[in-house]
PDBML (XML) file of the C-alpha atoms, coordinates in Angstrom:
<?xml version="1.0" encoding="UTF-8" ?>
<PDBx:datablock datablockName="MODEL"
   xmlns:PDBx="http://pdbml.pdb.org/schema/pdbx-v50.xsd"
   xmlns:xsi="http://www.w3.org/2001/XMLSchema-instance"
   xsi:schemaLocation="http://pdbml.pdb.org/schema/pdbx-v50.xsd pdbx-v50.xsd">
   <PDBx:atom_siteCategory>
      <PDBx:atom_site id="1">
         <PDBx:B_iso_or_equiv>0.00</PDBx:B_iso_or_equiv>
         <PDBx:Cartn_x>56.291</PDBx:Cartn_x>
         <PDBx:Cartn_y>113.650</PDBx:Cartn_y>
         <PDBx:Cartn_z>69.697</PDBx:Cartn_z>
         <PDBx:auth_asym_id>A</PDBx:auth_asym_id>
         <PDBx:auth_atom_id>CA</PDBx:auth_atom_id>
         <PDBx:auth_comp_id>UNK</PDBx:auth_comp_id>
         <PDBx:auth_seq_id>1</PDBx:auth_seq_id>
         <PDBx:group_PDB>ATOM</PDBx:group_PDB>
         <PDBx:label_alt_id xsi:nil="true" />
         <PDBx:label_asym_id>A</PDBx:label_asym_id>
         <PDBx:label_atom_id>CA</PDBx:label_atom_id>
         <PDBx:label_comp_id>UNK</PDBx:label_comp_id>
         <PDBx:label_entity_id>1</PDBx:label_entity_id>
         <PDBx:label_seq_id>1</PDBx:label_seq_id>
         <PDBx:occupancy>1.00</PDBx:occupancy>
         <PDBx:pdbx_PDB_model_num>1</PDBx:pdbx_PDB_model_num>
         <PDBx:type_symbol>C</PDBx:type_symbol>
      </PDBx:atom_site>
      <PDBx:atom_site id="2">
         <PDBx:B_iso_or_equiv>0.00</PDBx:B_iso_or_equiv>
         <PDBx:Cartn_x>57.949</PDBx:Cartn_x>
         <PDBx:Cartn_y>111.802</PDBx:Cartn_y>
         <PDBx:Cartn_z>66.678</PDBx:Cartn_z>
         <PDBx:auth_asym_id>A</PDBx:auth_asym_id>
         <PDBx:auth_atom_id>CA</PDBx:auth_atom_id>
         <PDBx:auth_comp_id>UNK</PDBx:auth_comp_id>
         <PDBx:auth_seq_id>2</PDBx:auth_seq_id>
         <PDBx:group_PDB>ATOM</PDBx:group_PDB>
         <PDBx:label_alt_id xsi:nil="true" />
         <PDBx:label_asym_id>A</PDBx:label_asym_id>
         <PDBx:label_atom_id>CA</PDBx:label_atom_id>
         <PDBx:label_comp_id>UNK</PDBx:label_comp_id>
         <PDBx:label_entity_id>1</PDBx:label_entity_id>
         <PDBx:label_seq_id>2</PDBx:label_seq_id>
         <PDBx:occupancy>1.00</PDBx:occupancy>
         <PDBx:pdbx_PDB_model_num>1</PDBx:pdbx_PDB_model_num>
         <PDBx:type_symbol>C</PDBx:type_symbol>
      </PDBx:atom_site>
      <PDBx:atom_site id="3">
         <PDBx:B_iso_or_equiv>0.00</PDBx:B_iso_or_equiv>
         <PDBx:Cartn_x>61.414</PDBx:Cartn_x>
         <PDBx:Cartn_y>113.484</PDBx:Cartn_y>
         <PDBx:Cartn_z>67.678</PDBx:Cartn_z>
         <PDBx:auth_asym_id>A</PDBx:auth_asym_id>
         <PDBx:auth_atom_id>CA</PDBx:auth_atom_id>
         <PDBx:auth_comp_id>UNK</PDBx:auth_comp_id>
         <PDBx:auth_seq_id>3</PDBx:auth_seq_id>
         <PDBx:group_PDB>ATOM</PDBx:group_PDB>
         <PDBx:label_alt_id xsi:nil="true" />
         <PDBx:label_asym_id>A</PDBx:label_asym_id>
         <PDBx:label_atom_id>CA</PDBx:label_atom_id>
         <PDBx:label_comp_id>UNK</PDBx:label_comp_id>
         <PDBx:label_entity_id>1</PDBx:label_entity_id>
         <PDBx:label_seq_id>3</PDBx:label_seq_id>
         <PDBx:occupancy>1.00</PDBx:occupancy>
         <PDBx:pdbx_PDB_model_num>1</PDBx:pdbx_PDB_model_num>
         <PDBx:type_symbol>C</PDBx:type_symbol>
      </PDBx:atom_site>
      <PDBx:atom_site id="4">
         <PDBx:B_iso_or_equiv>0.00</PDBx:B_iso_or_equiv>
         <PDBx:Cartn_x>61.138</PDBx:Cartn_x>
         <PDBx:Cartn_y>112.346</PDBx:Cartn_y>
         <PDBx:Cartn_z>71.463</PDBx:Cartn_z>
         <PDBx:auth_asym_id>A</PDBx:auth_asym_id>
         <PDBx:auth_atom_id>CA</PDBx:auth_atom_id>
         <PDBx:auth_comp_id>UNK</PDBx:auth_comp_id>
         <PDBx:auth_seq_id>4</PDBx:auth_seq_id>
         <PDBx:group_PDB>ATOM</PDBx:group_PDB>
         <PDBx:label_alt_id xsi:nil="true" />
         <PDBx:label_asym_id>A</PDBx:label_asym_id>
         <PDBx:label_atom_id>CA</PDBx:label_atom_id>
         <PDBx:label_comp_id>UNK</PDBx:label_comp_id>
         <PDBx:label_entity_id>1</PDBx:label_entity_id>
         <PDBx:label_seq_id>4</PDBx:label_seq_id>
         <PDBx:occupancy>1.00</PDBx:occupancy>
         <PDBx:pdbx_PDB_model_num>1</PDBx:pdbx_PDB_model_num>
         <PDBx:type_symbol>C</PDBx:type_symbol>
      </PDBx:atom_site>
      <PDBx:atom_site id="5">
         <PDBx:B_iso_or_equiv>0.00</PDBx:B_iso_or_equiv>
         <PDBx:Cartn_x>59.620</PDBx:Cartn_x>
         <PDBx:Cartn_y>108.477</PDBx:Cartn_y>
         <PDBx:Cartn_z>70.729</PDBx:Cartn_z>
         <PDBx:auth_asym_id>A</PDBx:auth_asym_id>
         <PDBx:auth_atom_id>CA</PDBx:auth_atom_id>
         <PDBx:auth_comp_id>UNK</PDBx:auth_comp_id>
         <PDBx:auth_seq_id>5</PDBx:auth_seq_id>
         <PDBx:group_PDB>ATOM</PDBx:group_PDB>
         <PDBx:label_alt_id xsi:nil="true" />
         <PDBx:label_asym_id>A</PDBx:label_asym_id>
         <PDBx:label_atom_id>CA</PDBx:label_atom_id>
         <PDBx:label_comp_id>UNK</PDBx:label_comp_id>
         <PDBx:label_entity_id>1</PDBx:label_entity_id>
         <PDBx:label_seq_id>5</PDBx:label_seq_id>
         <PDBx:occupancy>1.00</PDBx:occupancy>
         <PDBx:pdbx_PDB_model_num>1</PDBx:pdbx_PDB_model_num>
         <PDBx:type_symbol>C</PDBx:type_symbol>
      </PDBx:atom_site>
      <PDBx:atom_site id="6">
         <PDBx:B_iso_or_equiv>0.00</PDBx:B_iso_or_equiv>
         <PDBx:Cartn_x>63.312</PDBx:Cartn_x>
         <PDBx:Cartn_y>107.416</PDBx:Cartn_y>
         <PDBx:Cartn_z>71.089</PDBx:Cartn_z>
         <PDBx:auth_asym_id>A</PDBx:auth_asym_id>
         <PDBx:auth_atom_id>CA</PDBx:auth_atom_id>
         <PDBx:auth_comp_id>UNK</PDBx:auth_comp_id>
         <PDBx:auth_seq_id>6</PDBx:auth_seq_id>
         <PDBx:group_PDB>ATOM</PDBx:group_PDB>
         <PDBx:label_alt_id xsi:nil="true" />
         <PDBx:label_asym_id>A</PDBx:label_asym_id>
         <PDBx:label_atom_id>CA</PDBx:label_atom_id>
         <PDBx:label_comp_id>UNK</PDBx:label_comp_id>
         <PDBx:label_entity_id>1</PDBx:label_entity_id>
         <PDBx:label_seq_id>6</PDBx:label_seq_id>
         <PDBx:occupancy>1.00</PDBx:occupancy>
         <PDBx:pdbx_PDB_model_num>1</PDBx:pdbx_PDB_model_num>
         <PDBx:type_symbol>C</PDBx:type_symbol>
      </PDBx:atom_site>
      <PDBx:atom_site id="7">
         <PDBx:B_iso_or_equiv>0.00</PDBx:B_iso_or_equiv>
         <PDBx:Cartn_x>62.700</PDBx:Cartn_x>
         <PDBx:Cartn_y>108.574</PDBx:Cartn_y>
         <PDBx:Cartn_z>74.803</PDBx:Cartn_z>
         <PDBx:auth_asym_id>A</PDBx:auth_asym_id>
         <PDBx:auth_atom_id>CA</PDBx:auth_atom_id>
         <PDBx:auth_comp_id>UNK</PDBx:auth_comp_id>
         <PDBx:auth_seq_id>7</PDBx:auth_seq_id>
         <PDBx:group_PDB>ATOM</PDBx:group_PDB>
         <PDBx:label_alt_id xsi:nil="true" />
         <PDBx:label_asym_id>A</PDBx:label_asym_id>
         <PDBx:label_atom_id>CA</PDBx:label_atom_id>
         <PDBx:label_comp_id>UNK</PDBx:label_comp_id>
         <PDBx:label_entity_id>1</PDBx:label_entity_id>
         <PDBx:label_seq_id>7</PDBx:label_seq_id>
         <PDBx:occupancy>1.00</PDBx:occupancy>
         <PDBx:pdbx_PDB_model_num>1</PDBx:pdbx_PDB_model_num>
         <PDBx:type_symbol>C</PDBx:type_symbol>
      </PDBx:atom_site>
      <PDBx:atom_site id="8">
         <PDBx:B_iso_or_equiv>0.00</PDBx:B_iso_or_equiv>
         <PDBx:Cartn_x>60.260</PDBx:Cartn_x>
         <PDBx:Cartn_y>106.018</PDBx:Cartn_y>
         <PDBx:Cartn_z>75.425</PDBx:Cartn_z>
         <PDBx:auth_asym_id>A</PDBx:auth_asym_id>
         <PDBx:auth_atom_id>CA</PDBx:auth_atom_id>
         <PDBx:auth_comp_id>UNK</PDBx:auth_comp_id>
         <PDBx:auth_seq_id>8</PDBx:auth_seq_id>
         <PDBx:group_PDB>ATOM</PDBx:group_PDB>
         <PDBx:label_alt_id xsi:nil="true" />
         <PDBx:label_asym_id>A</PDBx:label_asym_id>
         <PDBx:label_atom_id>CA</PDBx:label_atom_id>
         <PDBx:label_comp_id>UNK</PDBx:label_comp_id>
         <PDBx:label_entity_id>1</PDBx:label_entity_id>
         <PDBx:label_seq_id>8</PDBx:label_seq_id>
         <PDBx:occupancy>1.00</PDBx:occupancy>
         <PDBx:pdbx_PDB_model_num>1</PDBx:pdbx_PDB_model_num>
         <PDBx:type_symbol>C</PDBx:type_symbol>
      </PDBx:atom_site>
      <PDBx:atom_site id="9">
         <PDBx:B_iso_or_equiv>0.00</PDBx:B_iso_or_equiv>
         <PDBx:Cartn_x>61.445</PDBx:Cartn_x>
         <PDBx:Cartn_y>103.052</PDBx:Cartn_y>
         <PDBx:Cartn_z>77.611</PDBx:Cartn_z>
         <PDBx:auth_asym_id>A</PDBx:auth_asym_id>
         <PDBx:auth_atom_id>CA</PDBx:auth_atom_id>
         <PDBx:auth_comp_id>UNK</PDBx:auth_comp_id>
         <PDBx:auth_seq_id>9</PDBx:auth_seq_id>
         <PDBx:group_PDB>ATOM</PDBx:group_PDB>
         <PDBx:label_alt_id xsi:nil="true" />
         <PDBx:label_asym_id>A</PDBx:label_asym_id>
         <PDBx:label_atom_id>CA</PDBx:label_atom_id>
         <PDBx:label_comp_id>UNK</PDBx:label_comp_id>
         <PDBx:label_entity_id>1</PDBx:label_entity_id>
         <PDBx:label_seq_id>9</PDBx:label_seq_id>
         <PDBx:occupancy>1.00</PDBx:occupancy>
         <PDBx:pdbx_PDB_model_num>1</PDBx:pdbx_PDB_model_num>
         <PDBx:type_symbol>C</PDBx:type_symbol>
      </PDBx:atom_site>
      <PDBx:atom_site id="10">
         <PDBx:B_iso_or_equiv>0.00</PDBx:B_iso_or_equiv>
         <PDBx:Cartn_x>60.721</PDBx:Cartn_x>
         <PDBx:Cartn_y>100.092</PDBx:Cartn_y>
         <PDBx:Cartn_z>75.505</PDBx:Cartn_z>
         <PDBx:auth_asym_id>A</PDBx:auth_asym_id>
         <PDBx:auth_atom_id>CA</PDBx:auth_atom_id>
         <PDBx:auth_comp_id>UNK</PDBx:auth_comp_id>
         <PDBx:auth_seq_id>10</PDBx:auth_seq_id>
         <PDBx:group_PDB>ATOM</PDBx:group_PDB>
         <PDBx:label_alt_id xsi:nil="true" />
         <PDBx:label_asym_id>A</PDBx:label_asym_id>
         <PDBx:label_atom_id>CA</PDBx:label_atom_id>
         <PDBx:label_comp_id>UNK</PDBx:label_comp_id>
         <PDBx:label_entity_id>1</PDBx:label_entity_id>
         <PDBx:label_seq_id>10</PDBx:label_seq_id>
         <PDBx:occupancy>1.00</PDBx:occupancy>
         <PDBx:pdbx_PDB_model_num>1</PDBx:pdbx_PDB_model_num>
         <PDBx:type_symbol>C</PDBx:type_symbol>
      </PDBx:atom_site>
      <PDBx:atom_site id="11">
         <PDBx:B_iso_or_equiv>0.00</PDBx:B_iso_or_equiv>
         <PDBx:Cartn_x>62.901</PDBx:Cartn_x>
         <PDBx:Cartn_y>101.386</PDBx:Cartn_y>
         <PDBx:Cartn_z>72.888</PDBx:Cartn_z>
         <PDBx:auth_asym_id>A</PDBx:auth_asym_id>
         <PDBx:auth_atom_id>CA</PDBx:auth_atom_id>
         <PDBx:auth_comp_id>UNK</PDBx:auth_comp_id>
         <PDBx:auth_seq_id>11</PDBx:auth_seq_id>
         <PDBx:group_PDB>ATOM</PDBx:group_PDB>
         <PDBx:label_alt_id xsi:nil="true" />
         <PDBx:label_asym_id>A</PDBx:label_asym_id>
         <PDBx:label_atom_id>CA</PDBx:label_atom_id>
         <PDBx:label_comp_id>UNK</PDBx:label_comp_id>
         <PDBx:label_entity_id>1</PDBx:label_entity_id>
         <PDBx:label_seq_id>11</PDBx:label_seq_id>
         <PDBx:occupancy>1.00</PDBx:occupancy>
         <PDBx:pdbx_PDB_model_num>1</PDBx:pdbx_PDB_model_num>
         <PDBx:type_symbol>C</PDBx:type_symbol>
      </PDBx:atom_site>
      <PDBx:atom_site id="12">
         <PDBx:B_iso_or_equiv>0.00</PDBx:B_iso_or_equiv>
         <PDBx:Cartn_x>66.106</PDBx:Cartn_x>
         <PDBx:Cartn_y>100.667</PDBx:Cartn_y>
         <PDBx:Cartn_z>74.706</PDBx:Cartn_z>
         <PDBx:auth_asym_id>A</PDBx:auth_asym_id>
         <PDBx:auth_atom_id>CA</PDBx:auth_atom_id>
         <PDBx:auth_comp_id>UNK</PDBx:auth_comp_id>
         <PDBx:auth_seq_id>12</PDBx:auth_seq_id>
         <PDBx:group_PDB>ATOM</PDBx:group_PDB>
         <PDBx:label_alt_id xsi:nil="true" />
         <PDBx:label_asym_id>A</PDBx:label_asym_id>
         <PDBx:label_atom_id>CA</PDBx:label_atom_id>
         <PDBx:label_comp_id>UNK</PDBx:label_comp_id>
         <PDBx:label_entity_id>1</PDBx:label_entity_id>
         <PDBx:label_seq_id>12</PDBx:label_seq_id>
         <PDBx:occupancy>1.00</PDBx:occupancy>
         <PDBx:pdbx_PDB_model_num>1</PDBx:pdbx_PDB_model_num>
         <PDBx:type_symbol>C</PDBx:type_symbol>
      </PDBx:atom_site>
      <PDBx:atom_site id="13">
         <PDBx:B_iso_or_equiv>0.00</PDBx:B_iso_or_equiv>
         <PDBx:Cartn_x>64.112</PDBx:Cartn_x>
         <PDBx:Cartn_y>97.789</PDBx:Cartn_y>
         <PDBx:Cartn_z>76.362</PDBx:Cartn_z>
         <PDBx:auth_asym_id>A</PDBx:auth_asym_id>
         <PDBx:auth_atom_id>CA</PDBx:auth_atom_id>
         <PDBx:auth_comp_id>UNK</PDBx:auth_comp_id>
         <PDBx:auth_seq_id>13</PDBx:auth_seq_id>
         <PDBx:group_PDB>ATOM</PDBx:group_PDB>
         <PDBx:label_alt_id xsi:nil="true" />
         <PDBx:label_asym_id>A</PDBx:label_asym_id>
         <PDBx:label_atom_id>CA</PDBx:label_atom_id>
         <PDBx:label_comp_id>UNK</PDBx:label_comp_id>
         <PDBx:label_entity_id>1</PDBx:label_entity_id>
         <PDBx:label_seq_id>13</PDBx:label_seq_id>
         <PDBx:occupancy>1.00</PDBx:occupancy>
         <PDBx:pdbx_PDB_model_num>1</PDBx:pdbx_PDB_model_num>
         <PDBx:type_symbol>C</PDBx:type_symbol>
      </PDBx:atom_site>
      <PDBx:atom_site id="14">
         <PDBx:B_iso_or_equiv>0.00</PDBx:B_iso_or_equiv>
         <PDBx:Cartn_x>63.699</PDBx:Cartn_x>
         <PDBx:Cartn_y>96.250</PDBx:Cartn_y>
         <PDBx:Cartn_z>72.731</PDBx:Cartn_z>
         <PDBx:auth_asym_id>A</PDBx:auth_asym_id>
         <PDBx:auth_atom_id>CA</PDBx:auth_atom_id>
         <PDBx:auth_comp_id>UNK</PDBx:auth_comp_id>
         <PDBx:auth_seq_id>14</PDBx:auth_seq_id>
         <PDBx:group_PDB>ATOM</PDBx:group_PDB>
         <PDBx:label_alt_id xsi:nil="true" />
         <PDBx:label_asym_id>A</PDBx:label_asym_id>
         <PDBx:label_atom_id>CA</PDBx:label_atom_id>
         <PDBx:label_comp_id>UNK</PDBx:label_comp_id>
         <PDBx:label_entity_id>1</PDBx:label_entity_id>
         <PDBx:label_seq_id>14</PDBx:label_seq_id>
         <PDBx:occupancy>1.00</PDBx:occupancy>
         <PDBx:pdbx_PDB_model_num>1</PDBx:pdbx_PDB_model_num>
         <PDBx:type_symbol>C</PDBx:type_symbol>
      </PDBx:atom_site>
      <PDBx:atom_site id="15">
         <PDBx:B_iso_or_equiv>0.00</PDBx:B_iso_or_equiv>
         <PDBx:Cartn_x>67.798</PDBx:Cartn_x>
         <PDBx:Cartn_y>97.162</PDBx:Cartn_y>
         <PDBx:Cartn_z>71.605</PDBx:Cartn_z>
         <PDBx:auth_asym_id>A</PDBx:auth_asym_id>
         <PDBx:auth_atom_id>CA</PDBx:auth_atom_id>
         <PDBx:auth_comp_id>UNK</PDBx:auth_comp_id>
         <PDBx:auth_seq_id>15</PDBx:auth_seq_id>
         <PDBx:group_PDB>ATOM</PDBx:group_PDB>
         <PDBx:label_alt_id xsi:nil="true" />
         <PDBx:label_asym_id>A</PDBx:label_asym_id>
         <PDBx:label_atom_id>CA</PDBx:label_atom_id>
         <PDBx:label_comp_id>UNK</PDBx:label_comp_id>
         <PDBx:label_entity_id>1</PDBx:label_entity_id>
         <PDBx:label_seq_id>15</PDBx:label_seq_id>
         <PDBx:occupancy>1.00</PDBx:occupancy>
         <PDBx:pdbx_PDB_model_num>1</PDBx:pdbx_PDB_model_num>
         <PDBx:type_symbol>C</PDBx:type_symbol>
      </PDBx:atom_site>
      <PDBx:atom_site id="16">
         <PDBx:B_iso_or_equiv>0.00</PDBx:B_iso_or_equiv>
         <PDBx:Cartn_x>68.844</PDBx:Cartn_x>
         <PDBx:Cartn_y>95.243</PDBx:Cartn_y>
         <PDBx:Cartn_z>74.747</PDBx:Cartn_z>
         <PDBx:auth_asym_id>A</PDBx:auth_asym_id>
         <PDBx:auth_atom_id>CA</PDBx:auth_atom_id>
         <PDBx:auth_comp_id>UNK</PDBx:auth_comp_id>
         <PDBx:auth_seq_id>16</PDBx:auth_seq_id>
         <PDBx:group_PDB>ATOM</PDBx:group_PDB>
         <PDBx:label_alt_id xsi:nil="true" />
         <PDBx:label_asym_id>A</PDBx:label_asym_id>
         <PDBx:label_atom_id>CA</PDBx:label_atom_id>
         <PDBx:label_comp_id>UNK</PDBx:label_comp_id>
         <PDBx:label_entity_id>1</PDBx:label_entity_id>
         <PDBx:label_seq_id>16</PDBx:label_seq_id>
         <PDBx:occupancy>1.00</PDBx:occupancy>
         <PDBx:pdbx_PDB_model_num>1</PDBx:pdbx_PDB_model_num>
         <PDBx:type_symbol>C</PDBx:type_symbol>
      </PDBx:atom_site>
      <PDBx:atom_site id="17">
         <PDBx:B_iso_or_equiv>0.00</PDBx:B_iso_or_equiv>
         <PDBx:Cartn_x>66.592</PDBx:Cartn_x>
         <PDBx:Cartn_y>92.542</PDBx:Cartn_y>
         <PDBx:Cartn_z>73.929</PDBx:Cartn_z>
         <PDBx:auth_asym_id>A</PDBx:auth_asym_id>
         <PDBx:auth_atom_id>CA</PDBx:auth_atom_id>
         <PDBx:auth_comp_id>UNK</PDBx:auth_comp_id>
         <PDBx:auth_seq_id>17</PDBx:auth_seq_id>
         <PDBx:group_PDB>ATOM</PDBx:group_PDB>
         <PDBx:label_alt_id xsi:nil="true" />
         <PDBx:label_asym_id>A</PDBx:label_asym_id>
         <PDBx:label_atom_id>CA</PDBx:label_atom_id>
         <PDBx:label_comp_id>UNK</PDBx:label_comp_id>
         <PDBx:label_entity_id>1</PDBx:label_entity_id>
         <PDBx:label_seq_id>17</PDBx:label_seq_id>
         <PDBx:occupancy>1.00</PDBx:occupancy>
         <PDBx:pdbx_PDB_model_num>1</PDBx:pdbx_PDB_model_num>
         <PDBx:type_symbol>C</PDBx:type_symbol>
      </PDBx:atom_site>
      <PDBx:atom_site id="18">
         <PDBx:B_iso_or_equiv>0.00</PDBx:B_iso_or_equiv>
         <PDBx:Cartn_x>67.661</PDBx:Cartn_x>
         <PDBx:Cartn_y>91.820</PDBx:Cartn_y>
         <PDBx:Cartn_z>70.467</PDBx:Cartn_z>
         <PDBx:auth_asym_id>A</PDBx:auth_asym_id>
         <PDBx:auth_atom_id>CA</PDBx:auth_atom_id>
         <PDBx:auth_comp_id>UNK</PDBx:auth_comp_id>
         <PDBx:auth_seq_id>18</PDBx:auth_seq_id>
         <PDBx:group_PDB>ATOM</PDBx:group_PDB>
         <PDBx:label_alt_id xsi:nil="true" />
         <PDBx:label_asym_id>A</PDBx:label_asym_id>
         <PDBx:label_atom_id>CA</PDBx:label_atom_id>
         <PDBx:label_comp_id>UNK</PDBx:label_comp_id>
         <PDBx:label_entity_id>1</PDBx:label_entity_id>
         <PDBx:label_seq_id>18</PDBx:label_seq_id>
         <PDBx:occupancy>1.00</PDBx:occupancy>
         <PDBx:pdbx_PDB_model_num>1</PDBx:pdbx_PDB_model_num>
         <PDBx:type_symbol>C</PDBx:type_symbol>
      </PDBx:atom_site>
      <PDBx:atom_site id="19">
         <PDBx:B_iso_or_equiv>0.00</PDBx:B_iso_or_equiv>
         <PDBx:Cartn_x>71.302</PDBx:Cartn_x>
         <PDBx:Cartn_y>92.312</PDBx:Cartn_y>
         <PDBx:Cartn_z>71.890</PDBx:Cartn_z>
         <PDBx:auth_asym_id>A</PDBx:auth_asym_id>
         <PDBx:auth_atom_id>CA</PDBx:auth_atom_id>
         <PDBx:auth_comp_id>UNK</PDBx:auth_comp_id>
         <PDBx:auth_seq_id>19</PDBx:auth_seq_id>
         <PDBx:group_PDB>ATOM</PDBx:group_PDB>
         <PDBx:label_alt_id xsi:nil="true" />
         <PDBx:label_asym_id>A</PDBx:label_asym_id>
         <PDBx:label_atom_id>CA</PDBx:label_atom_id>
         <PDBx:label_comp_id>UNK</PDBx:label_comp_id>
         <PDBx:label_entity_id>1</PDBx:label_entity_id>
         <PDBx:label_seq_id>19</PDBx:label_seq_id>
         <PDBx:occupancy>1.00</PDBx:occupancy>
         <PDBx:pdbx_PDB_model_num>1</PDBx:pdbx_PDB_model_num>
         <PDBx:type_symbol>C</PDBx:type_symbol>
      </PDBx:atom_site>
      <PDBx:atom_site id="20">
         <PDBx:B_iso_or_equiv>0.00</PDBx:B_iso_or_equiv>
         <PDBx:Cartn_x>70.983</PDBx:Cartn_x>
         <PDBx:Cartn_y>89.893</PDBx:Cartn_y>
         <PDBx:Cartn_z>74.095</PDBx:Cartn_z>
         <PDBx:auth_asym_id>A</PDBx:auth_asym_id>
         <PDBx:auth_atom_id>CA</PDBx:auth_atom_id>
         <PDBx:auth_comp_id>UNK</PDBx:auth_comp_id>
         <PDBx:auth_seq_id>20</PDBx:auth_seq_id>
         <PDBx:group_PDB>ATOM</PDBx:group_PDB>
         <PDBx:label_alt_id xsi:nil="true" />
         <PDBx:label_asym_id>A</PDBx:label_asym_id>
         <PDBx:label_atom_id>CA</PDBx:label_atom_id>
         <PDBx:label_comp_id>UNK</PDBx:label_comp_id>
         <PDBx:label_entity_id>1</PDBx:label_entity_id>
         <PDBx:label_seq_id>20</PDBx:label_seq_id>
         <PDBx:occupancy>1.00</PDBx:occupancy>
         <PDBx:pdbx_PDB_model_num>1</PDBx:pdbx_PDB_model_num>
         <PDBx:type_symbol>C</PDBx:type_symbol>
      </PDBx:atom_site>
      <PDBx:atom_site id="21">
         <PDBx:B_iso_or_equiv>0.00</PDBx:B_iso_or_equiv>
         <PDBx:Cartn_x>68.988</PDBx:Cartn_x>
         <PDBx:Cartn_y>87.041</PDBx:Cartn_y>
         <PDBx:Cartn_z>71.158</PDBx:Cartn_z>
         <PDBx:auth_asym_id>A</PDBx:auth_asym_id>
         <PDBx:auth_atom_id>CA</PDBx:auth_atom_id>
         <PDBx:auth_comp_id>UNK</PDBx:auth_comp_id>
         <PDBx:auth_seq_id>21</PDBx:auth_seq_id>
         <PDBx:group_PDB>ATOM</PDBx:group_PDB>
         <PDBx:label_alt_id xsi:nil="true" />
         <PDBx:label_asym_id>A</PDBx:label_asym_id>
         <PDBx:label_atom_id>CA</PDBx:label_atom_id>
         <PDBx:label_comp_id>UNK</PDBx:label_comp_id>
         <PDBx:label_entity_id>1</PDBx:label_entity_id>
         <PDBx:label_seq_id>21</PDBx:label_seq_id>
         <PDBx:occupancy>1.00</PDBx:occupancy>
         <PDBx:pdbx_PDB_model_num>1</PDBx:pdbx_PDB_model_num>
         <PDBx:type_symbol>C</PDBx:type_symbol>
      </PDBx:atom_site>
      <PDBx:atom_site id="22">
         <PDBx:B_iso_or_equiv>0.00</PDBx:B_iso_or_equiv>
         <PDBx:Cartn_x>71.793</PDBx:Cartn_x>
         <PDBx:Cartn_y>87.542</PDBx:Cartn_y>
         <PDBx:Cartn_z>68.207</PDBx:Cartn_z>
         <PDBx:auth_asym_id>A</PDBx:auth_asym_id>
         <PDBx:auth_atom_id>CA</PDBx:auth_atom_id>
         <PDBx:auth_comp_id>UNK</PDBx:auth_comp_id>
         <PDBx:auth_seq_id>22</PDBx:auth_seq_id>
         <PDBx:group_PDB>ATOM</PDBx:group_PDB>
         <PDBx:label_alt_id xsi:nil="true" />
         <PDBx:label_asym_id>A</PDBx:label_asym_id>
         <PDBx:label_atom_id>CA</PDBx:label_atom_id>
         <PDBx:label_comp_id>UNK</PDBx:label_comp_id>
         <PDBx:label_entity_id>1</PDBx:label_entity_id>
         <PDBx:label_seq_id>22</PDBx:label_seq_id>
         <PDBx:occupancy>1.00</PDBx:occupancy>
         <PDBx:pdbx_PDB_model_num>1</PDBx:pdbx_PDB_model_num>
         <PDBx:type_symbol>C</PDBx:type_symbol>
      </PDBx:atom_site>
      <PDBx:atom_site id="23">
         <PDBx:B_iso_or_equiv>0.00</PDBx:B_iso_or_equiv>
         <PDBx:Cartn_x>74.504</PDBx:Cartn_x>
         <PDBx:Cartn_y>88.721</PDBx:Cartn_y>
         <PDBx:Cartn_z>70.273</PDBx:Cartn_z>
         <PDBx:auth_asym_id>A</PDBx:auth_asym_id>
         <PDBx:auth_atom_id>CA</PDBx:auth_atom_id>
         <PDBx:auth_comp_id>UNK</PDBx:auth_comp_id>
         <PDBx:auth_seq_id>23</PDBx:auth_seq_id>
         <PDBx:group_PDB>ATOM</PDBx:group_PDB>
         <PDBx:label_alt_id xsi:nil="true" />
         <PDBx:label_asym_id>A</PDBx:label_asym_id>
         <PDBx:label_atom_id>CA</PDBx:label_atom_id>
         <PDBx:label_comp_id>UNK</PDBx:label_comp_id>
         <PDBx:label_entity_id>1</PDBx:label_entity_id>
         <PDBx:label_seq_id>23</PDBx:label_seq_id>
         <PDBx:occupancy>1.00</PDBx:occupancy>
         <PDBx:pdbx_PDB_model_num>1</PDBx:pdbx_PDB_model_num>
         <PDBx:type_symbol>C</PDBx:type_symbol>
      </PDBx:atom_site>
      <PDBx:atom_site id="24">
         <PDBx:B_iso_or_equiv>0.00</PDBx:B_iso_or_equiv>
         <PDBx:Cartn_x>74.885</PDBx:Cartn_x>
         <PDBx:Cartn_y>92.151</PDBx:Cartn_y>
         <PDBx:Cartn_z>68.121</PDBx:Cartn_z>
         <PDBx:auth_asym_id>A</PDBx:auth_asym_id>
         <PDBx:auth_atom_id>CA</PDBx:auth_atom_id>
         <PDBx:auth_comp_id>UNK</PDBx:auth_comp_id>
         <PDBx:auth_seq_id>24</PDBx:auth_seq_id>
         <PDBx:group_PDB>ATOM</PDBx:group_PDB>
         <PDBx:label_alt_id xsi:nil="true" />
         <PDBx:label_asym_id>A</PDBx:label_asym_id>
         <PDBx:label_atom_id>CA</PDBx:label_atom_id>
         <PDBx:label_comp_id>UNK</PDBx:label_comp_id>
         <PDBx:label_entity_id>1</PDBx:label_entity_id>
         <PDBx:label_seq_id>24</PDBx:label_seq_id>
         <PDBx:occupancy>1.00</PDBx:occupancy>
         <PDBx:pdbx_PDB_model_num>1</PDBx:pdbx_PDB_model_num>
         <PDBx:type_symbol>C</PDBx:type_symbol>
      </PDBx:atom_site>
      <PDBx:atom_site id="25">
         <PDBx:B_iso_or_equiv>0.00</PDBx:B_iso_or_equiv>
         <PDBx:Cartn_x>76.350</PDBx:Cartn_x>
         <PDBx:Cartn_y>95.495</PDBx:Cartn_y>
         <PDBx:Cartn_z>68.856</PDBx:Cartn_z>
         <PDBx:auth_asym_id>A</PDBx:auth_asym_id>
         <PDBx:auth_atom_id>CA</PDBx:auth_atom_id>
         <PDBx:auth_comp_id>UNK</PDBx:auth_comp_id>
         <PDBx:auth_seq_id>25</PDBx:auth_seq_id>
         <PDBx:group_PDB>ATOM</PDBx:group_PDB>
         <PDBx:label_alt_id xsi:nil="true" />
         <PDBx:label_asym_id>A</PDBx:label_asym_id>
         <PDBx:label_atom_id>CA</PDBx:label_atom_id>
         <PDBx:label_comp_id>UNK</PDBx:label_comp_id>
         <PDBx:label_entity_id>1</PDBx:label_entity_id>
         <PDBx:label_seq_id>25</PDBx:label_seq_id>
         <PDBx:occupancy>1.00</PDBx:occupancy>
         <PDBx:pdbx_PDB_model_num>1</PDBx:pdbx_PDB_model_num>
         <PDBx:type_symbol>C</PDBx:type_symbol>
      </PDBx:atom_site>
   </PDBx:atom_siteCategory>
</PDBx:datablock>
């Protein structure tokens, strides 16, 4: 379960997110 959390859609949904706020890669 702890391995697979980065499958969880509001992972990538948070990355893109901050992305998006500070303009970071």
């Amino acid at each position: 379960a702890i391995i697979d959390s980065t499958d969880e859609d509001y992972i990538n949904r948070s990355i893109l997110k901050l992305k998006e706020k500070y303009d970071i890669k």
